[in-house]
PDB file of N, CA and C in Angstrom:
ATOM      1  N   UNK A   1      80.053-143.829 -56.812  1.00  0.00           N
ATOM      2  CA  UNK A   1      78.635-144.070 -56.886  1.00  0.00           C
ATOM      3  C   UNK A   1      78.019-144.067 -55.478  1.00  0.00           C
ATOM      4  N   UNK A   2      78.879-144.748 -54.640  1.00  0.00           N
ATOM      5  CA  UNK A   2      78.207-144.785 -53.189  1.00  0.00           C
ATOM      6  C   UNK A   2      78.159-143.618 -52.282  1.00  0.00           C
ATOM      7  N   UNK A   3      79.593-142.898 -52.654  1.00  0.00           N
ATOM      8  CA  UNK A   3      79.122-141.299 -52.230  1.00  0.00           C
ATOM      9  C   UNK A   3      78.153-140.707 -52.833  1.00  0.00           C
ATOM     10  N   UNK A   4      77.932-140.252 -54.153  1.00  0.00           N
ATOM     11  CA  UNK A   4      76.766-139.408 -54.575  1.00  0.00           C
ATOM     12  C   UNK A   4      75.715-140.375 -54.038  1.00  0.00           C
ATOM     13  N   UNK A   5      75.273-141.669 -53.807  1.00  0.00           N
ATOM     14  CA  UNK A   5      73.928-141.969 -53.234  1.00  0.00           C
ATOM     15  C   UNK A   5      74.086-141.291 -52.028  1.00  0.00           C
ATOM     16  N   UNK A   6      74.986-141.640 -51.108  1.00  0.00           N
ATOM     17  CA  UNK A   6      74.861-140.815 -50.211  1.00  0.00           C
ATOM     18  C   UNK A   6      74.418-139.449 -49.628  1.00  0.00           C
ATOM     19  N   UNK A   7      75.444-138.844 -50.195  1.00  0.00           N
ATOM     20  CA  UNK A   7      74.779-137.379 -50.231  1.00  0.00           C
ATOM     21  C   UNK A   7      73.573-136.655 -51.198  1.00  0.00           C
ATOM     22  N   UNK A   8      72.672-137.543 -51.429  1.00  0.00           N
ATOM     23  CA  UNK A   8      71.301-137.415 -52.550  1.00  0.00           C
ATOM     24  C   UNK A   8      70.240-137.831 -51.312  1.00  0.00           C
ATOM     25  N   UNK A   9      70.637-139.167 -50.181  1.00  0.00           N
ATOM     26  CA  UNK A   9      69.973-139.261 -49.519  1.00  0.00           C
ATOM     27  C   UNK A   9      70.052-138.387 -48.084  1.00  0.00           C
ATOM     28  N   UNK A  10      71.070-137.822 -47.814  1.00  0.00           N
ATOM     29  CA  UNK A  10      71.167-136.728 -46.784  1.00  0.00           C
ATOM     30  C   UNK A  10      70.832-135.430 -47.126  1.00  0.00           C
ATOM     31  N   UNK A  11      70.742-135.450 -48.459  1.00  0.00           N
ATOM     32  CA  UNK A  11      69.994-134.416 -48.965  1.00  0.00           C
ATOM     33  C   UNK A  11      68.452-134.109 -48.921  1.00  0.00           C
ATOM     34  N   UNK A  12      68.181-135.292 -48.990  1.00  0.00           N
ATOM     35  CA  UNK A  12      66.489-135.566 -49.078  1.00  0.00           C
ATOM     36  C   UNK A  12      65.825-135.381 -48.058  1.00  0.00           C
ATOM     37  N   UNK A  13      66.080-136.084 -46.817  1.00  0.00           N
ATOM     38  CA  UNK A  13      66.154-136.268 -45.288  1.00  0.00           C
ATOM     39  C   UNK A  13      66.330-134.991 -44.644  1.00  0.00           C
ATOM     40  N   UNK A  14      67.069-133.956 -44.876  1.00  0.00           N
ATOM     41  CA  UNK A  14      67.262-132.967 -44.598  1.00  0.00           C
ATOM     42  C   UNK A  14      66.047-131.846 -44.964  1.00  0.00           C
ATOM     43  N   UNK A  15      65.697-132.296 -46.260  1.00  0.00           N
ATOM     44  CA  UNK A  15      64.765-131.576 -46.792  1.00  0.00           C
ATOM     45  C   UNK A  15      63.423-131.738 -46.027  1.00  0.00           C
ATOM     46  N   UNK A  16      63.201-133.256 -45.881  1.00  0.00           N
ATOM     47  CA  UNK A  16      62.230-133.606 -45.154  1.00  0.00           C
ATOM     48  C   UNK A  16      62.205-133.120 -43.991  1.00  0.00           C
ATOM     49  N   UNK A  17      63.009-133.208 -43.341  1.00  0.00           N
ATOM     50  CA  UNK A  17      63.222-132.735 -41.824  1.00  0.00           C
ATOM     51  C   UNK A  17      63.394-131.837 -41.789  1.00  0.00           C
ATOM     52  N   UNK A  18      63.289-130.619 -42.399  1.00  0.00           N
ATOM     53  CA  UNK A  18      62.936-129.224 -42.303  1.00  0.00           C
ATOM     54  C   UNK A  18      61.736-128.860 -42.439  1.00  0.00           C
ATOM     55  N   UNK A  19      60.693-129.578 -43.107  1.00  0.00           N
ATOM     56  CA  UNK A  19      59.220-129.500 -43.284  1.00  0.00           C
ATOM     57  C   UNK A  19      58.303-129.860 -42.585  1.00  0.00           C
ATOM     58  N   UNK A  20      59.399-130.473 -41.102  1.00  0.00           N
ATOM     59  CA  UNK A  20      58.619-130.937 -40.051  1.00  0.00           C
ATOM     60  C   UNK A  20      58.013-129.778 -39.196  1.00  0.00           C
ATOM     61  N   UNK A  21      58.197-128.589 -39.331  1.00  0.00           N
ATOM     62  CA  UNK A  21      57.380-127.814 -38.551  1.00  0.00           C
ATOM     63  C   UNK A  21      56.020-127.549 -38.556  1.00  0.00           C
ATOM     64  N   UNK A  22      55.379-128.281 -38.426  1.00  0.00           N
ATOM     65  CA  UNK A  22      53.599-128.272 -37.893  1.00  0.00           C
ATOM     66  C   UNK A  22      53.383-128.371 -36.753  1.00  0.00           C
ATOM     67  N   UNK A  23      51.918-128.130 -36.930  1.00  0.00           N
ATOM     68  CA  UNK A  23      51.602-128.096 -35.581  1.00  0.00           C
ATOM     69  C   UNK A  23      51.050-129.703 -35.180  1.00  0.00           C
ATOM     70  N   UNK A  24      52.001-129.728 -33.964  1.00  0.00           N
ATOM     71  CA  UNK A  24      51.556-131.361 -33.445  1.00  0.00           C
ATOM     72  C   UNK A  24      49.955-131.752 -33.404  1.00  0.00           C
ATOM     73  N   UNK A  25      50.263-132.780 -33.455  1.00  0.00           N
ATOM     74  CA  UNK A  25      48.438-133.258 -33.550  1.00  0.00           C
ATOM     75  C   UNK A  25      48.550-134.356 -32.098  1.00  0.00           C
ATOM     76  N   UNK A  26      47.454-134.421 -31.219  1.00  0.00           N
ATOM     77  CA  UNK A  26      47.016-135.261 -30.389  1.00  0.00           C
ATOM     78  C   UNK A  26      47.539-136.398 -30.123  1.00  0.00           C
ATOM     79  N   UNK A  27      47.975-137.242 -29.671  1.00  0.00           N
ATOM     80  CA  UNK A  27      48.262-138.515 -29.566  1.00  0.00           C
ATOM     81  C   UNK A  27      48.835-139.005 -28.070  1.00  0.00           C
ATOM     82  N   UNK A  28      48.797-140.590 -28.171  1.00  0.00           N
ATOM     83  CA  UNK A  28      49.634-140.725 -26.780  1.00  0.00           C
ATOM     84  C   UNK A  28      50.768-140.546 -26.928  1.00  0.00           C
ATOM     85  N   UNK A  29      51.829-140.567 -28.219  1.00  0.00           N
ATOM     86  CA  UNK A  29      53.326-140.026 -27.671  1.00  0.00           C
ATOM     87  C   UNK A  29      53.076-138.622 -27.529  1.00  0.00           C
ATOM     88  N   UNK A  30      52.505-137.647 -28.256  1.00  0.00           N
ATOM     89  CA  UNK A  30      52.494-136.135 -27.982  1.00  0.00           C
ATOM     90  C   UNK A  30      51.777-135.712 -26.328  1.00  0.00           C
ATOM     91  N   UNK A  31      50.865-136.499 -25.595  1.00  0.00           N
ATOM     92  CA  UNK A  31      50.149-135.910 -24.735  1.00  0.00           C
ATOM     93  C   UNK A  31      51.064-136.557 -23.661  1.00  0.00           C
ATOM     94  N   UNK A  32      52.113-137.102 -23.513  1.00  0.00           N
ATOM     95  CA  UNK A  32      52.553-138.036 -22.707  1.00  0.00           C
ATOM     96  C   UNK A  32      53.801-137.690 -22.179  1.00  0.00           C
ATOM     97  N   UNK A  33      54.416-136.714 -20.745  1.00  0.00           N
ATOM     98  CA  UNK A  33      55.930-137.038 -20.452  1.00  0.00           C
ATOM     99  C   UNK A  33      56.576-135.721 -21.623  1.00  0.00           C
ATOM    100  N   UNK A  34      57.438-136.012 -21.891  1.00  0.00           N
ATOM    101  CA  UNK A  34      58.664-135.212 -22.856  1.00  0.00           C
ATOM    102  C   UNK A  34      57.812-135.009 -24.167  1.00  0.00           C
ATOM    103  N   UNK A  35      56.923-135.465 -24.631  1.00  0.00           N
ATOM    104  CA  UNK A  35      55.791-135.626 -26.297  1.00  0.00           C
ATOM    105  C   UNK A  35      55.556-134.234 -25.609  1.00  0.00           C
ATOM    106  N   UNK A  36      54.435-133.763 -24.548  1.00  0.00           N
ATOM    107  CA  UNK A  36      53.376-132.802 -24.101  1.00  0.00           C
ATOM    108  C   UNK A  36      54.587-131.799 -23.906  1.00  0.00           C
ATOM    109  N   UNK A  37      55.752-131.513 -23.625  1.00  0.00           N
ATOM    110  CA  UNK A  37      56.496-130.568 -23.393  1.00  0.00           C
ATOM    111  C   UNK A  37      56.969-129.841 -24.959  1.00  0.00           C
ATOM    112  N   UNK A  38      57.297-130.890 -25.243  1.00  0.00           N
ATOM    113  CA  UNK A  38      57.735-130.649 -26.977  1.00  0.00           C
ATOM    114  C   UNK A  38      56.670-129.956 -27.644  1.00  0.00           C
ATOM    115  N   UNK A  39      55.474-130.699 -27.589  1.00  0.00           N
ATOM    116  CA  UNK A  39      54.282-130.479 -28.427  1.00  0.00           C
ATOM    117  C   UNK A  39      54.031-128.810 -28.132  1.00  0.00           C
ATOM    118  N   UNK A  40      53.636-128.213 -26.710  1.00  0.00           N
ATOM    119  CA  UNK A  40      53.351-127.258 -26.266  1.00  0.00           C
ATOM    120  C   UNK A  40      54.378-126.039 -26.636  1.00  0.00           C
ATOM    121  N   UNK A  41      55.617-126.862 -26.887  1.00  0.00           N
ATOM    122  CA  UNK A  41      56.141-125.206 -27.456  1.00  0.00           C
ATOM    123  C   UNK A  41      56.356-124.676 -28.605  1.00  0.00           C
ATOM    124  N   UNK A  42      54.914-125.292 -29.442  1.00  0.00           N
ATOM    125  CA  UNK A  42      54.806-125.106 -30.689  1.00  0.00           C
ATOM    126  C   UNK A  42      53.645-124.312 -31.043  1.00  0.00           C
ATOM    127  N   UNK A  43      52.687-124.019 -29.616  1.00  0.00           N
ATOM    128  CA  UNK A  43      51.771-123.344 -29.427  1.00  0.00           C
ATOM    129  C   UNK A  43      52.538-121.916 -28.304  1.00  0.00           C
ATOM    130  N   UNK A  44      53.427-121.923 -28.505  1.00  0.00           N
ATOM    131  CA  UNK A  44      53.967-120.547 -27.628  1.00  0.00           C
ATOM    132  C   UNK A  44      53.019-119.115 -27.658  1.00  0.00           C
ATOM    133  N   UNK A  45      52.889-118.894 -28.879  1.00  0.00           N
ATOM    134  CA  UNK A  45      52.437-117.467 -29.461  1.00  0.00           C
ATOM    135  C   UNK A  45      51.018-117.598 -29.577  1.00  0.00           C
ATOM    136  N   UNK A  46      50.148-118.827 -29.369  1.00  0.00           N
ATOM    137  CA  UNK A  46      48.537-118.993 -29.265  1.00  0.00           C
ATOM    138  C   UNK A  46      48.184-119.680 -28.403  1.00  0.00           C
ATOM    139  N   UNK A  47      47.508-119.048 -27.884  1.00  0.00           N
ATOM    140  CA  UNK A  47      46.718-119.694 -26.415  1.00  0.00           C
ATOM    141  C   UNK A  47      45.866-120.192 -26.346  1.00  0.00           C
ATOM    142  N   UNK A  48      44.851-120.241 -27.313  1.00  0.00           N
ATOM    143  CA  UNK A  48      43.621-120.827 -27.919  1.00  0.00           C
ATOM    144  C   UNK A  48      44.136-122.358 -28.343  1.00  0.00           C
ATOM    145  N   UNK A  49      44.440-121.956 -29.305  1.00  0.00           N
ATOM    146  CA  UNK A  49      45.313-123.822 -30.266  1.00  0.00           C
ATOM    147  C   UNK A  49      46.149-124.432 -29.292  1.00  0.00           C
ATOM    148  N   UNK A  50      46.633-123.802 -27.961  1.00  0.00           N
ATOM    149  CA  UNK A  50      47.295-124.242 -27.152  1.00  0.00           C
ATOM    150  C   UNK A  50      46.419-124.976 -26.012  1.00  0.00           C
ATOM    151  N   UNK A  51      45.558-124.347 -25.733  1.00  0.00           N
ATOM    152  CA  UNK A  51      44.051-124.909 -24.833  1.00  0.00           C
ATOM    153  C   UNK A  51      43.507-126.044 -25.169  1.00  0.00           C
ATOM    154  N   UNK A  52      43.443-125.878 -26.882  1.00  0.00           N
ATOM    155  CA  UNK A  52      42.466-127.122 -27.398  1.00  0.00           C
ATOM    156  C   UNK A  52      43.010-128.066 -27.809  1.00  0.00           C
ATOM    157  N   UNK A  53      45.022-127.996 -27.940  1.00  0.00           N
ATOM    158  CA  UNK A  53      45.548-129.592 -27.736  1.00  0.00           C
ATOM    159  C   UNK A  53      45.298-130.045 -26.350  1.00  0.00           C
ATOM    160  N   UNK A  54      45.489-129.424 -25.571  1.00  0.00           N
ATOM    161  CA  UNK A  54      45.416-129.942 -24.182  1.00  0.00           C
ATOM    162  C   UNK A  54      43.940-130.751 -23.559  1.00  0.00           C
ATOM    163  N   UNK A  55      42.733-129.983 -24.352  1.00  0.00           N
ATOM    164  CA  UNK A  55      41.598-130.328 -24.415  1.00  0.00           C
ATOM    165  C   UNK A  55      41.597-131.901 -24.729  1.00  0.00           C
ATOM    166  N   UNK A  56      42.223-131.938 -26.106  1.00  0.00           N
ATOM    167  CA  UNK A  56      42.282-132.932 -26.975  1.00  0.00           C
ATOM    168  C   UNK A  56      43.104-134.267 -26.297  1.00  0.00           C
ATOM    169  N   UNK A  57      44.280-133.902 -25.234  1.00  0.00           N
ATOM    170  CA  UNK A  57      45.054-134.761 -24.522  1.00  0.00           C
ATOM    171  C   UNK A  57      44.161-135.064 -23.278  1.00  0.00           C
ATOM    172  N   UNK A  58      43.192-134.430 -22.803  1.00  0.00           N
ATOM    173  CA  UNK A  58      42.547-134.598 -21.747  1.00  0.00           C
ATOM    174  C   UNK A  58      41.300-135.761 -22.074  1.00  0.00           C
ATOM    175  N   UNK A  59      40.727-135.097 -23.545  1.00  0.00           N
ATOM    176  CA  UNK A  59      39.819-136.387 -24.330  1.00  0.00           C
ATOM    177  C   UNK A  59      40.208-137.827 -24.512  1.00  0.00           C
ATOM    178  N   UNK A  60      41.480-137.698 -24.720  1.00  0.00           N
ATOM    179  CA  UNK A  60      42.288-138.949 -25.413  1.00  0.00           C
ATOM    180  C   UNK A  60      42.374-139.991 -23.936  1.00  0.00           C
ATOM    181  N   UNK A  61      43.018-139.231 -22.731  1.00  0.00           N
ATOM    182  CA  UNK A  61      43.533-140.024 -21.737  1.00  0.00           C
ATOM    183  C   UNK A  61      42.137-140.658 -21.093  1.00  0.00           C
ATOM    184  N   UNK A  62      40.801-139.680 -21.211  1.00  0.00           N
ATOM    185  CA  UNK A  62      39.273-140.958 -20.547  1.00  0.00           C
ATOM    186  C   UNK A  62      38.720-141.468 -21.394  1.00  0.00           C
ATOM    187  N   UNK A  63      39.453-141.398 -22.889  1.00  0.00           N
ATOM    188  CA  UNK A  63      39.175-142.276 -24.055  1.00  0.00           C
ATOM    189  C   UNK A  63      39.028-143.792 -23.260  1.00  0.00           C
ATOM    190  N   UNK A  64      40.881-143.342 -22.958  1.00  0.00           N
ATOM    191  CA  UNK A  64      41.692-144.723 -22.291  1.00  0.00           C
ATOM    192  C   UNK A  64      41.331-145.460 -21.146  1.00  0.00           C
TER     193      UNK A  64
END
């Protein structure tokens, strides 16, 4: 029983964590250090959507 829970929940998780590919959204962990490096190479192939997170990280930080 405790194996099949197991592998039902590494199953799931997996699933989930494959559906993580979006496009990052704004924030202080994304605009911040290792977040802004990560975030940016998800905009590789657009330069536009790539401009206007950065826009958006530039808004956020004289939010602050």
């Amino acid at each position: 029983m405790n194996l099949k829970h197991s592998a039902v929940c590494v199953l799931i998780l997996s699933t989930v964590l494959m559906g993580c590919d979006e496009v990052p959204e704004a924030s202080a962990v994304n605009c911040s250090g290792r977040g802004m490096e990560s975030a940016l190479t998800a905009f590789k192939n657009d330069e536009a959507k790539r401009q206007a997170f950065i826009d958006q990280c530039d808004a956020l930080k004289k939010a602050n």
